[in-house]
N, C-alpha and C. Protein backbone atom coordinates (compact mmCIF):
# COMPACT_ATOMS: atom_id res chain seq x y z
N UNK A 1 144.51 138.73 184.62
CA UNK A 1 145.75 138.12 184.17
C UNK A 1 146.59 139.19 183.49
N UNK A 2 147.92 139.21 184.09
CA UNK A 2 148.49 140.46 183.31
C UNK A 2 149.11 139.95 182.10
N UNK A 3 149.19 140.91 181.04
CA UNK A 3 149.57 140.29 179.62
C UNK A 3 151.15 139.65 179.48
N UNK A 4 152.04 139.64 180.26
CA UNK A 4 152.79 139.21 180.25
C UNK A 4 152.91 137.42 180.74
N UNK A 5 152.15 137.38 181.97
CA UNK A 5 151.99 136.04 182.34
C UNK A 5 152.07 134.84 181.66
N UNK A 6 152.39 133.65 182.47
CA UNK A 6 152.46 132.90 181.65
C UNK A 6 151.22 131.95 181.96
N UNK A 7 150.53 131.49 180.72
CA UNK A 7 149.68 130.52 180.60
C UNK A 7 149.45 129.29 181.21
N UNK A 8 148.83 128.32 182.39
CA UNK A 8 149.14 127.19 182.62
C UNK A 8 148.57 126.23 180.97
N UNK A 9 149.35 125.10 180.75
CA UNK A 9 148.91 124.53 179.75
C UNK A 9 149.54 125.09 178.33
N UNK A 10 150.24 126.29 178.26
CA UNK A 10 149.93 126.93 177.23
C UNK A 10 150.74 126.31 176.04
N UNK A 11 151.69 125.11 176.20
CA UNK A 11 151.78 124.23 174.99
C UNK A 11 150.50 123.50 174.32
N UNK A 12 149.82 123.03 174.96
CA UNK A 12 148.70 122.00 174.63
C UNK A 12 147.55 123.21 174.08
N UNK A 13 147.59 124.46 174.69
CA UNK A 13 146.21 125.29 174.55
C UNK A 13 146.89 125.90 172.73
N UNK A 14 148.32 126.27 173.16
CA UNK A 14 148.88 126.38 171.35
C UNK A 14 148.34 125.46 170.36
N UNK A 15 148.73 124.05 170.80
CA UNK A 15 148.41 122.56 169.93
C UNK A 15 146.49 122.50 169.75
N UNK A 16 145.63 122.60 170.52
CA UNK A 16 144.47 123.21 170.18
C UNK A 16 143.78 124.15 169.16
N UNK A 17 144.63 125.11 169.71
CA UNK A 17 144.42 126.50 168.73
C UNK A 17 144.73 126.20 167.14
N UNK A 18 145.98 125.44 166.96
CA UNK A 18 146.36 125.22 165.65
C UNK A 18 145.21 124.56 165.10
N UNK A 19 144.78 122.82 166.11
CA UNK A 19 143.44 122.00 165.58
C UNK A 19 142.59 122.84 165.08
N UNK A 20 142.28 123.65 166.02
CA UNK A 20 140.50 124.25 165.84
C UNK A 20 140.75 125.32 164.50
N UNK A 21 141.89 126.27 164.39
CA UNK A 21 142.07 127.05 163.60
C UNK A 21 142.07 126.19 162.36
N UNK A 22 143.13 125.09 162.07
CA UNK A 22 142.69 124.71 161.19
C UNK A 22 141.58 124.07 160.16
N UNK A 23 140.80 123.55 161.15
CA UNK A 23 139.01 122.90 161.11
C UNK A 23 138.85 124.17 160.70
N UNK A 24 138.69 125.39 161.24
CA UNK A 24 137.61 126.74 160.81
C UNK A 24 138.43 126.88 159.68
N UNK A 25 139.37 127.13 159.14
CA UNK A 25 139.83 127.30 157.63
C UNK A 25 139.33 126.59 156.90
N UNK A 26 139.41 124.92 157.18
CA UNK A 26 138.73 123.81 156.19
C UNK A 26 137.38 124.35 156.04
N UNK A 27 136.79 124.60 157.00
CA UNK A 27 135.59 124.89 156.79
C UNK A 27 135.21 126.04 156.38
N UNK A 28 135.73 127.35 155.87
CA UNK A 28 135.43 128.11 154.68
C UNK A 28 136.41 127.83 153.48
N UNK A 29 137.13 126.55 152.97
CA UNK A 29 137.52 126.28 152.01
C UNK A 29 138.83 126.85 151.79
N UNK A 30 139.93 127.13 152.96
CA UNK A 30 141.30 127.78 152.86
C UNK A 30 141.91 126.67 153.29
N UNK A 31 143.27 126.20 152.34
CA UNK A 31 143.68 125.04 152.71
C UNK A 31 145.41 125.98 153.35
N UNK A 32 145.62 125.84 154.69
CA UNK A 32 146.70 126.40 155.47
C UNK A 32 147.45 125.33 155.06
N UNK A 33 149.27 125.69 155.61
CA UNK A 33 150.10 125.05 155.13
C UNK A 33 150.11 124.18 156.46
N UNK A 34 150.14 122.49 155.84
CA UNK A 34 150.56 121.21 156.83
C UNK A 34 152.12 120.99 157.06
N UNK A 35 152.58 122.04 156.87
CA UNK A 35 154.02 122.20 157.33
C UNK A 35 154.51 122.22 158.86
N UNK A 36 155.81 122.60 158.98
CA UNK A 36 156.56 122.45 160.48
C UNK A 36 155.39 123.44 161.61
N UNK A 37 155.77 123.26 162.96
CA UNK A 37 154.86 123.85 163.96
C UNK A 37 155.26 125.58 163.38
N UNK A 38 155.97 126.07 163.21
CA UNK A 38 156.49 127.41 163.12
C UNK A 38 155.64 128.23 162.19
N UNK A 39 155.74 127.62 160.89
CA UNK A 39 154.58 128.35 159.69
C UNK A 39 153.59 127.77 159.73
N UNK A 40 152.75 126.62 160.27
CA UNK A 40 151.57 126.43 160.57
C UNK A 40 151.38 127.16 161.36
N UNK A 41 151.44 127.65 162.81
CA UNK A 41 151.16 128.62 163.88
C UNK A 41 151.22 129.46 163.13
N UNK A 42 151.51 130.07 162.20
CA UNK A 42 151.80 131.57 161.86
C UNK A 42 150.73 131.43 160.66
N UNK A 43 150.64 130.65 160.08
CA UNK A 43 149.40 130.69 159.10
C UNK A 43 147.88 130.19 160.01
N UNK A 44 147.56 129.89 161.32
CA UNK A 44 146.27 129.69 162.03
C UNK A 44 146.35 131.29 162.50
N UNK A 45 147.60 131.64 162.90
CA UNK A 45 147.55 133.27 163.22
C UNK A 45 147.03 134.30 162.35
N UNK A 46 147.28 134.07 161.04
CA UNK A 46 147.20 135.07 160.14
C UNK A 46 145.90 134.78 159.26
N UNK A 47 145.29 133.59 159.76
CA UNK A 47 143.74 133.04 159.45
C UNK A 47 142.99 134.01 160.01
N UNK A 48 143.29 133.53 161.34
CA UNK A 48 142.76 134.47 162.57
C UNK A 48 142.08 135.55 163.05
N UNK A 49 143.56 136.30 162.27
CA UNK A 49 143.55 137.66 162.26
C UNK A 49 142.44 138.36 160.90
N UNK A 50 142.90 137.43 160.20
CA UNK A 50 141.81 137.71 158.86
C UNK A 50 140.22 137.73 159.40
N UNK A 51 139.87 136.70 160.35
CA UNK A 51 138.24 136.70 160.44
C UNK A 51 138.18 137.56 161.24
N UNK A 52 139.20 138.04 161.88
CA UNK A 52 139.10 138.42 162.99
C UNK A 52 138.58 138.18 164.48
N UNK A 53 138.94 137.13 164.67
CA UNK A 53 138.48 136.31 165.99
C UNK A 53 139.99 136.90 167.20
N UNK A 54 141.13 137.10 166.73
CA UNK A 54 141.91 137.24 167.71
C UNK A 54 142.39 138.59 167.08
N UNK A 55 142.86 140.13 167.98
CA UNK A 55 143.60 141.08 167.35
C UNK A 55 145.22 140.84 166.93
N UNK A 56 145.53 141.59 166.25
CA UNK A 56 146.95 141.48 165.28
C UNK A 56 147.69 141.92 166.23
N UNK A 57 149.05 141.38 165.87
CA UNK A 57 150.30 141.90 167.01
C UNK A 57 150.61 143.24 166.50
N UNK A 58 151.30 143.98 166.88
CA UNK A 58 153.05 144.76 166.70
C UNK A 58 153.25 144.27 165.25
N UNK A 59 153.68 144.86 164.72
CA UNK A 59 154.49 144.73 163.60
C UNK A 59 156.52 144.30 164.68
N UNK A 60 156.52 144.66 165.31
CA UNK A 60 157.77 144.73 166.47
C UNK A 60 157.80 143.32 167.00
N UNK A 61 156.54 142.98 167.46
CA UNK A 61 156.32 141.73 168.26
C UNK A 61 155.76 140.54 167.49
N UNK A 62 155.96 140.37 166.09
CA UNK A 62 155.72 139.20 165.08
C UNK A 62 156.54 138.21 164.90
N UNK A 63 156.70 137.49 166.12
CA UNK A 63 157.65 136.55 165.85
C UNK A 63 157.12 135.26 166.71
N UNK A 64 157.65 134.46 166.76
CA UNK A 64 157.03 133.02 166.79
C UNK A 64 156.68 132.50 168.43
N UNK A 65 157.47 133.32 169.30
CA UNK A 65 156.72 132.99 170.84
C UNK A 65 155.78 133.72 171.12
N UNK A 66 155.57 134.86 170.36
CA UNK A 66 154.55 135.78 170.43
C UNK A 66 152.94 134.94 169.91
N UNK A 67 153.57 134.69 168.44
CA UNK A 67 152.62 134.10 167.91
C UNK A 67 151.47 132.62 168.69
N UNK A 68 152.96 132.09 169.36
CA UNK A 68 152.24 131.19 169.94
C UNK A 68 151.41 131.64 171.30
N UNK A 69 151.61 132.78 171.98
CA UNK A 69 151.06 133.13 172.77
C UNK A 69 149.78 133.96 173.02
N UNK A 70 149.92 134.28 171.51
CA UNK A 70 148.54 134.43 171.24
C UNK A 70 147.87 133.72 171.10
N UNK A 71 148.05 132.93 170.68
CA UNK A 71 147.13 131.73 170.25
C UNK A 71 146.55 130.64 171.20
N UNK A 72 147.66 130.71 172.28
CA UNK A 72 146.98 130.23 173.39
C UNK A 72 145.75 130.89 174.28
N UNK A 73 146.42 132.66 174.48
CA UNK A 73 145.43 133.29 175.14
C UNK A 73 143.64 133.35 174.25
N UNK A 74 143.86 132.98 172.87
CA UNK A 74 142.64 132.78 172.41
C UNK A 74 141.65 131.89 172.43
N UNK A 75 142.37 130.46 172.54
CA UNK A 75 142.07 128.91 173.27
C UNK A 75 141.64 129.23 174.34
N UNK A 76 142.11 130.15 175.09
CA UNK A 76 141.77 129.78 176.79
C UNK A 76 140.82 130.51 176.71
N UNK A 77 140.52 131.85 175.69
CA UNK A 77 139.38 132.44 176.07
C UNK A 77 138.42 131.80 175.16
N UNK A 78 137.93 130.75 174.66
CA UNK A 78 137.30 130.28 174.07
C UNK A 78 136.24 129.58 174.14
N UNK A 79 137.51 128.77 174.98
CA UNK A 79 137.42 127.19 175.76
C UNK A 79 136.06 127.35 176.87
N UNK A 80 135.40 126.76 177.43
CA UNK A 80 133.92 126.60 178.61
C UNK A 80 134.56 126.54 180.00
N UNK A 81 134.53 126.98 180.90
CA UNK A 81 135.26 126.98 181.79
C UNK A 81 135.14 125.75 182.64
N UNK A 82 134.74 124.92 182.14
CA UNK A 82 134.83 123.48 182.98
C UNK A 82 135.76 123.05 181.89
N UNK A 83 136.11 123.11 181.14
CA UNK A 83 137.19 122.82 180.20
C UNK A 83 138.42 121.70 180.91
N UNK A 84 139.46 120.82 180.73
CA UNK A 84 140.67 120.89 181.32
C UNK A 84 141.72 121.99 181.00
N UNK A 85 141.91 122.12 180.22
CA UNK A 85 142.55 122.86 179.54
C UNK A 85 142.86 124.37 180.20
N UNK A 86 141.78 124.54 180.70
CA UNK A 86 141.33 126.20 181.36
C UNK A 86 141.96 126.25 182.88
């Protein structure tokens, strides 16, 4: 898949990523902000990046379609490949 491509699913695999990211925060005791989709995505991102489960962008490329596109490509690589989602 070349890194530019686009994701099938990759709204719903975003909306995932946020779920699960946020469950793994609850569950070491970090309460992320239940705010708009924009700074929630960007705070499951910057969770993320902290455990290090997904690598950090660009300082260039930190902005919010990015963000979400990471976050999908991390869902999809996650996900079991009988998945729907996948």
């Amino acid at each position: 898949m070349s890194k530019t491509a686009k994701i099938h699913n990759e709204d719903k695999l975003v909306k995932k990523a946020i779920e699960v990211g946020l469950k793994m925060a609850k569950m070491q005791g970090i309460d992320l902000p239940s705010s708009t989709g924009p700074l929630k995505a960007q705070g499951v991102y910057l969770f993320l990046v902290g455990v290090n489960q997904i690598t950090p962008l660009p300082d260039n490329k930190l902005d919010g379609p990015n963000i979400k596109h990471r976050l999908a490509l991390w869902m999809h690589s996650v996900l079991p490949d009988n998945d729907p989602l996948k």
